[in-house]
C-alpha atoms as a PDB file:
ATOM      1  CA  UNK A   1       3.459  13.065  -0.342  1.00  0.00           C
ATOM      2  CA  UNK A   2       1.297  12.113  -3.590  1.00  0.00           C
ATOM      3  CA  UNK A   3       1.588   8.604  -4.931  1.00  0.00           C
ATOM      4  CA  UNK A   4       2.429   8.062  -8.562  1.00  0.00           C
ATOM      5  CA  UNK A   5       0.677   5.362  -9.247  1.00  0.00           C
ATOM      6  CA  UNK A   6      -2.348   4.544  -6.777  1.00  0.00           C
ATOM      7  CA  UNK A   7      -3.545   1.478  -8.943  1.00  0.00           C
ATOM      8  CA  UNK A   8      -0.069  -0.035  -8.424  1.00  0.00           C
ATOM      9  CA  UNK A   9      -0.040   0.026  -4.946  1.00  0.00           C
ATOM     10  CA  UNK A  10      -3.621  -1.247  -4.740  1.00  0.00           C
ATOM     11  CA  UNK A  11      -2.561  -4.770  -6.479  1.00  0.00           C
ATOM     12  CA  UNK A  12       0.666  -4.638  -4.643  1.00  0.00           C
ATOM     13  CA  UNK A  13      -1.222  -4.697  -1.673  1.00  0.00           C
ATOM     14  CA  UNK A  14      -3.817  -7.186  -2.148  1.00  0.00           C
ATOM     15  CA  UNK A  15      -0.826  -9.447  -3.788  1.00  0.00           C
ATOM     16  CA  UNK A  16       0.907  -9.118  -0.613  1.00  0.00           C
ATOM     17  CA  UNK A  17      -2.154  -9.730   1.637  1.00  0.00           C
ATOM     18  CA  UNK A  18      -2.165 -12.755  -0.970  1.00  0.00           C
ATOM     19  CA  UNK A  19       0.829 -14.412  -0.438  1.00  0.00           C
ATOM     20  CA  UNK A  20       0.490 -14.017   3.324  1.00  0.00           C
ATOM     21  CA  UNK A  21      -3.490 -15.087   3.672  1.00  0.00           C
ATOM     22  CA  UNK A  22      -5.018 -12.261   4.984  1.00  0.00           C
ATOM     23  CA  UNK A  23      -8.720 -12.028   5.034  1.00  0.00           C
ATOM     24  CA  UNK A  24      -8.801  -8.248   4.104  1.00  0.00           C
ATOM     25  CA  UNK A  25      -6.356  -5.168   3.357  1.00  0.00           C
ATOM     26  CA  UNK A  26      -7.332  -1.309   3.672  1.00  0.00           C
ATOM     27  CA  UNK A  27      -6.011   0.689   1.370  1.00  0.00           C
ATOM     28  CA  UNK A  28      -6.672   4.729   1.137  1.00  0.00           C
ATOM     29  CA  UNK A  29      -9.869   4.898  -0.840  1.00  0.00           C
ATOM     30  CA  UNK A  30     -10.253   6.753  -4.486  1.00  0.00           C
ATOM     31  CA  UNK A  31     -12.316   6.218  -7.217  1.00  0.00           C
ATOM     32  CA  UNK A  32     -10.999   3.522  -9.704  1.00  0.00           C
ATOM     33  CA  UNK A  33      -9.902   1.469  -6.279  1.00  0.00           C
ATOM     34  CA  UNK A  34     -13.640   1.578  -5.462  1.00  0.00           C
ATOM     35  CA  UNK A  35     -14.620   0.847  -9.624  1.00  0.00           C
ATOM     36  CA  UNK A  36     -11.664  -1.878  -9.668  1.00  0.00           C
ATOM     37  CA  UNK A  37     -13.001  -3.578  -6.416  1.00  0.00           C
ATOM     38  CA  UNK A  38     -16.735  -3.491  -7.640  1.00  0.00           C
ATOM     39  CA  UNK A  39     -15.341  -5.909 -10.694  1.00  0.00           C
ATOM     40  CA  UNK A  40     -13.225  -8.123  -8.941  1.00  0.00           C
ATOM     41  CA  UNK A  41     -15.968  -8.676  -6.770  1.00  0.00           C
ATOM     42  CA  UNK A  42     -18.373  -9.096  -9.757  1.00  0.00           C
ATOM     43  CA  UNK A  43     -15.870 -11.663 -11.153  1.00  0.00           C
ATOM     44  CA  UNK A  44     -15.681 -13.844  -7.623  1.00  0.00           C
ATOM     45  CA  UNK A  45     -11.766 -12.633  -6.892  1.00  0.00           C
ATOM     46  CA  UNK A  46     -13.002 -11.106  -3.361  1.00  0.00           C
ATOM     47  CA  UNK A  47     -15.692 -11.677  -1.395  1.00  0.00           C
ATOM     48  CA  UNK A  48     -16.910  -8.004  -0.865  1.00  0.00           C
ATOM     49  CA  UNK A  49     -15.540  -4.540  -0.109  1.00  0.00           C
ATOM     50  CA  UNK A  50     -16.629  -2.043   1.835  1.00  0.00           C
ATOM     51  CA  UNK A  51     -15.661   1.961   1.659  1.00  0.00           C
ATOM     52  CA  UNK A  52     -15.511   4.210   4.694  1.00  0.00           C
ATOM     53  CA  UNK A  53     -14.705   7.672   5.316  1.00  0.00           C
ATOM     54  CA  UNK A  54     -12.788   7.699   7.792  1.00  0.00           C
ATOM     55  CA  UNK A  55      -9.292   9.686   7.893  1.00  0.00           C
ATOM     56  CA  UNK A  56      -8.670  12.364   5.466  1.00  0.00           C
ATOM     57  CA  UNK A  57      -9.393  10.646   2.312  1.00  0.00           C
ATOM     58  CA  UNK A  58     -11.240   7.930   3.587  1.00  0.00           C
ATOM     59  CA  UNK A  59     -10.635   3.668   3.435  1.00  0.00           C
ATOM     60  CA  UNK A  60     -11.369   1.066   1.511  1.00  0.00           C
ATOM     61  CA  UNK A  61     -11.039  -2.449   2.829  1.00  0.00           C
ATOM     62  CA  UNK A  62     -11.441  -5.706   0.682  1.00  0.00           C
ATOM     63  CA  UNK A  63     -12.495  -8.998   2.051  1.00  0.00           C
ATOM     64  CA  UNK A  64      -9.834 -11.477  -0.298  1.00  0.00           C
ATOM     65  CA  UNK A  65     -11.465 -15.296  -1.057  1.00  0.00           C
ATOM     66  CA  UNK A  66      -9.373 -17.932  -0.656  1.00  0.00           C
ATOM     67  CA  UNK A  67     -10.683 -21.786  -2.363  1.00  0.00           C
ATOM     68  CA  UNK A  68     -11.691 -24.718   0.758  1.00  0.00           C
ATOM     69  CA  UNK A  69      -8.351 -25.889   0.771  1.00  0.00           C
ATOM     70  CA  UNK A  70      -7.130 -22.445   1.866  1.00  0.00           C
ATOM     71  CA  UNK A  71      -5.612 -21.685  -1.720  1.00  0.00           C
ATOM     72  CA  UNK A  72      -5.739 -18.290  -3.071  1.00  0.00           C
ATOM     73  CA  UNK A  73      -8.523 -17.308  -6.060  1.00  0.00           C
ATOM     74  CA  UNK A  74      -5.988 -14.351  -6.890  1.00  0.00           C
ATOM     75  CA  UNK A  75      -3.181 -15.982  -8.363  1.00  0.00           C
ATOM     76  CA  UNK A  76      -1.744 -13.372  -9.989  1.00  0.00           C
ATOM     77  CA  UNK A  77      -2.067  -9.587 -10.609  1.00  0.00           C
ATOM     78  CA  UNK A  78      -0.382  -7.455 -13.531  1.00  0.00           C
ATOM     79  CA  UNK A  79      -0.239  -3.566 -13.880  1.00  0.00           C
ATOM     80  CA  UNK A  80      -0.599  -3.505 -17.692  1.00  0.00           C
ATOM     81  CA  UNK A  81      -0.985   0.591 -18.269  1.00  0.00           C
ATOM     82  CA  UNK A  82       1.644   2.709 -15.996  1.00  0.00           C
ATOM     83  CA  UNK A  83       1.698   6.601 -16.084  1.00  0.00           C
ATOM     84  CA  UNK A  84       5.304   6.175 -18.352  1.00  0.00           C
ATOM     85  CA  UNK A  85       3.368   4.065 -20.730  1.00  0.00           C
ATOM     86  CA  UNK A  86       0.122   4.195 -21.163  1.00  0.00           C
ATOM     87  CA  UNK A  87      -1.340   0.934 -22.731  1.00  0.00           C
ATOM     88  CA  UNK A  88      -5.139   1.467 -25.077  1.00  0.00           C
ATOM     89  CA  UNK A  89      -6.687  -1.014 -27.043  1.00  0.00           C
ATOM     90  CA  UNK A  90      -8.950  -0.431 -29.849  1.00  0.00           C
ATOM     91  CA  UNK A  91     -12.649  -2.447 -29.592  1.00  0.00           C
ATOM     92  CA  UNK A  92     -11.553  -5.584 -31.737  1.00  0.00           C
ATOM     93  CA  UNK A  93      -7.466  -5.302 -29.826  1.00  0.00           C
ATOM     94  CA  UNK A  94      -8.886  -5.497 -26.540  1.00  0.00           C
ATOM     95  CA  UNK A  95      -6.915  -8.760 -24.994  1.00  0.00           C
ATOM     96  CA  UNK A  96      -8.174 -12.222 -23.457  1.00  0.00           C
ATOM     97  CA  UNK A  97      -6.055 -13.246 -19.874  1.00  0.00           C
ATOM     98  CA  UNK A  98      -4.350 -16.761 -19.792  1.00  0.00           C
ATOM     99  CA  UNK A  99      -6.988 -17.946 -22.898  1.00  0.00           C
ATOM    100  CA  UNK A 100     -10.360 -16.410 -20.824  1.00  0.00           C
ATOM    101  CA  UNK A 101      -9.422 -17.854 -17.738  1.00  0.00           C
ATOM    102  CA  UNK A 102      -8.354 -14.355 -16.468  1.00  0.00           C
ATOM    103  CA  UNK A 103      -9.446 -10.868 -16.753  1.00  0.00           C
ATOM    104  CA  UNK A 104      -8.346  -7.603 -17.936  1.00  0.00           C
ATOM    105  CA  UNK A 105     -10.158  -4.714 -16.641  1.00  0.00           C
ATOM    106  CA  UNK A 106     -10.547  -2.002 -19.274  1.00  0.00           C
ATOM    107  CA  UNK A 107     -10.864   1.651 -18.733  1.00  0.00           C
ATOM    108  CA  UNK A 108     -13.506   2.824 -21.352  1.00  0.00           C
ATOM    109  CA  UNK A 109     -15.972   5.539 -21.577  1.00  0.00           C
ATOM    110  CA  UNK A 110     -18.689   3.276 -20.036  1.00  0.00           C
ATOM    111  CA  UNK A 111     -16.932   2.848 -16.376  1.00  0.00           C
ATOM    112  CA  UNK A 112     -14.031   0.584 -16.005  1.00  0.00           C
ATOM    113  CA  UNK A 113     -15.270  -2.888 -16.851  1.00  0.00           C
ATOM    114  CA  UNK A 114     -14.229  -6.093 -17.951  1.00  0.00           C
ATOM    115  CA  UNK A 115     -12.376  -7.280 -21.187  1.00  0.00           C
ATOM    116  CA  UNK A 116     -15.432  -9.347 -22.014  1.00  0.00           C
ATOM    117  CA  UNK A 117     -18.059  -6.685 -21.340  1.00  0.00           C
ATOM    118  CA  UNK A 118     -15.881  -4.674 -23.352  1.00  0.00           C
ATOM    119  CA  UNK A 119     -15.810  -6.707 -26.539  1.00  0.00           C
ATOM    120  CA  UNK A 120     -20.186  -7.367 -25.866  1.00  0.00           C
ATOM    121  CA  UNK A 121     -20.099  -3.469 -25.873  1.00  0.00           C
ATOM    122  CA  UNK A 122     -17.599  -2.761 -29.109  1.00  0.00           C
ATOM    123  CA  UNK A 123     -15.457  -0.025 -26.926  1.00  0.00           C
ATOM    124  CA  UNK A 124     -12.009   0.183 -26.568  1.00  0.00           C
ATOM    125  CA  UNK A 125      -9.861   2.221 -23.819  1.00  0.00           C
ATOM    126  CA  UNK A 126      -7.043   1.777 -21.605  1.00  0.00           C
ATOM    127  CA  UNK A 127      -5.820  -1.971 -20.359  1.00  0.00           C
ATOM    128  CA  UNK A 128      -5.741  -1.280 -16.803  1.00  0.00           C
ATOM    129  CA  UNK A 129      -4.864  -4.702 -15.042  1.00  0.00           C
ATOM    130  CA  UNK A 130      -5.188  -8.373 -15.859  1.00  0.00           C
ATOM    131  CA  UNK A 131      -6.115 -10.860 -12.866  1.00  0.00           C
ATOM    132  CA  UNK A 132      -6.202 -14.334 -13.135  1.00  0.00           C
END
């Protein structure tokens, strides 16, 4: 059975792995998942990831980073662009998260990046997620 929406489940899952403090969560591995991970990791919201390909499509796990108090860094995740409703900002529309404390992670024609690269760059695209 194909999946809809593989993004979705991705931030379901590590939302879920979240709220119950796991140290990682596999997910079947495809290409945004893989570009997604490589910015929350360049933003500090994980502590690595690591792709394997094992099992028909293969796996990608993500090591989650919690604070030294045991608190969460994710504290929230938000789909912002579904497949009913796609969501695209122009270069000067492209939205701050919680007043730049967050992130929005931008599909453009550069690679999926941040909402601040994006503005430094002048491109537009789709609002994939925000994470803050």
């Amino acid at each position: 059975m194909s999946m809809s929406d593989p993004l979705a489940d991705m931030l379901t899952r590590i939302r879920n792995a979240v709220m119950v403090k796991y140290d990682t969560v596999r997910m079947p591995k495809s290409n945004i998942k893989v570009n997604v991970a490589k910015v929350l990791e360049d933003e500090g919201y994980i502590v690595g990831y690591q792709v394997s390909d094992e099992g028909p499509q293969g796996t990608l796990t993500i090591n989650l980073k919690y604070g030294p108090n045991g608190e969460p860094v994710i504290t929230g995740l938000k789909r912002v662009s579904k497949p009913g409703l796609r969501q695209y900002a122009k270069a000067g529309d492209v939205p701050t998260v919680m007043n730049g404390l967050g992130v929005a992670i931008v599909s453009t024609s550069k690679g999926i990046i941040t909402d601040r690269a994006a503005r430094k760059l002048n491109t537009g695209g789709e609002i994939l997620c925000q994470v803050w």
